[in-house]
Protein backbone atom coordinates (compact mmCIF):
# COMPACT_ATOMS: atom_id res chain seq x y z
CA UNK A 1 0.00 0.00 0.00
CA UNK A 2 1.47 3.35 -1.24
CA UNK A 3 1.62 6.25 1.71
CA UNK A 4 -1.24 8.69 1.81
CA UNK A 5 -0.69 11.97 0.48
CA UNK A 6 0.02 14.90 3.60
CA UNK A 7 -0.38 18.55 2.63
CA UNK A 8 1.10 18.96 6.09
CA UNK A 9 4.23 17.08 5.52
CA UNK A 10 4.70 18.65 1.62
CA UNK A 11 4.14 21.87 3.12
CA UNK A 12 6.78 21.32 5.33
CA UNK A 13 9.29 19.74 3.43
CA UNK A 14 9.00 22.63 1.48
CA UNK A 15 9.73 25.50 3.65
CA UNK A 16 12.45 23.49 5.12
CA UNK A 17 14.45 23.27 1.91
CA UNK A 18 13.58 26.67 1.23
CA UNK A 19 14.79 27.74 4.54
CA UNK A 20 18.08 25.74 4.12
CA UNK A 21 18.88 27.26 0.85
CA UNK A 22 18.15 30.49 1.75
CA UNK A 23 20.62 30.40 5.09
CA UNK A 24 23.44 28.56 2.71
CA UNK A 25 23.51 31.16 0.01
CA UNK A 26 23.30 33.85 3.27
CA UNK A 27 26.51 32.28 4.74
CA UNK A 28 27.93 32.13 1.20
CA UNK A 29 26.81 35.95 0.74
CA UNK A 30 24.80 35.78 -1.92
CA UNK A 31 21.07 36.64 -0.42
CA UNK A 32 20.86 38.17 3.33
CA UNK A 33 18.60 36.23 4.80
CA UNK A 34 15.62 38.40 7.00
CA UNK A 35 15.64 40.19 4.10
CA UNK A 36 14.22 37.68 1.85
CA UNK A 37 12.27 35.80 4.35
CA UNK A 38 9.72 38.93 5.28
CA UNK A 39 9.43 39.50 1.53
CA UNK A 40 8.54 35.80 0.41
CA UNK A 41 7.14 34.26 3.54
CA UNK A 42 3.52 34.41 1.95
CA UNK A 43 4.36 32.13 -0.49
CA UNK A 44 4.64 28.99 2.01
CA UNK A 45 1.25 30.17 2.26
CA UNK A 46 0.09 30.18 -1.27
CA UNK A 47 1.86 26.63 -1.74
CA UNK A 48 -0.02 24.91 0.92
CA UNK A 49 -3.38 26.50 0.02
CA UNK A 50 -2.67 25.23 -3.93
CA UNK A 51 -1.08 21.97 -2.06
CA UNK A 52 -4.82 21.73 -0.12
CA UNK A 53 -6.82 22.41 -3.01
CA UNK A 54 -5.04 18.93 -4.72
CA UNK A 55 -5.32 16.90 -2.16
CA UNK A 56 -9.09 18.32 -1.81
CA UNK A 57 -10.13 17.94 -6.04
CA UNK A 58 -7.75 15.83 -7.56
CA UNK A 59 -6.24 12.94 -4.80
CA UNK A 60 -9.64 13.06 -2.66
CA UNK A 61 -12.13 11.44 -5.25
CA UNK A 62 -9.73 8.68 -6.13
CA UNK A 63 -9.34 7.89 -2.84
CA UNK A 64 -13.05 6.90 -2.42
């Protein structure tokens, strides 16, 4: 049996790689960090609403 989808967990992931990058290329110089985070947090919020509305339309009704 293949594991059940988790917005929660994708959403996660997500961020966390996102976070990670962002704090390498900051020690590397490239981005500085705050910076970027208070201008593209909303986004982890726009990927777990799109990530909800799958799970809700498209991974829901074959479920059933």
């Amino acid at each position: 049996m293949a594991p059940r989808f988790s917005v929660e967990r994708f959403v996660l992931g997500l961020c966390l790689i996102a976070i990670g990058t962002l704090w390498t290329l900051s020690l590397l110089g490239a981005v500085e960090l705050l910076p970027t985070l208070r201008r593209w947090w909303p986004l982890a919020l726009v990927v777990w609403g799109a990530a909800e509305l799958f799970n809700t339309f498209v991974l829901a009704p074959r479920r059933r």
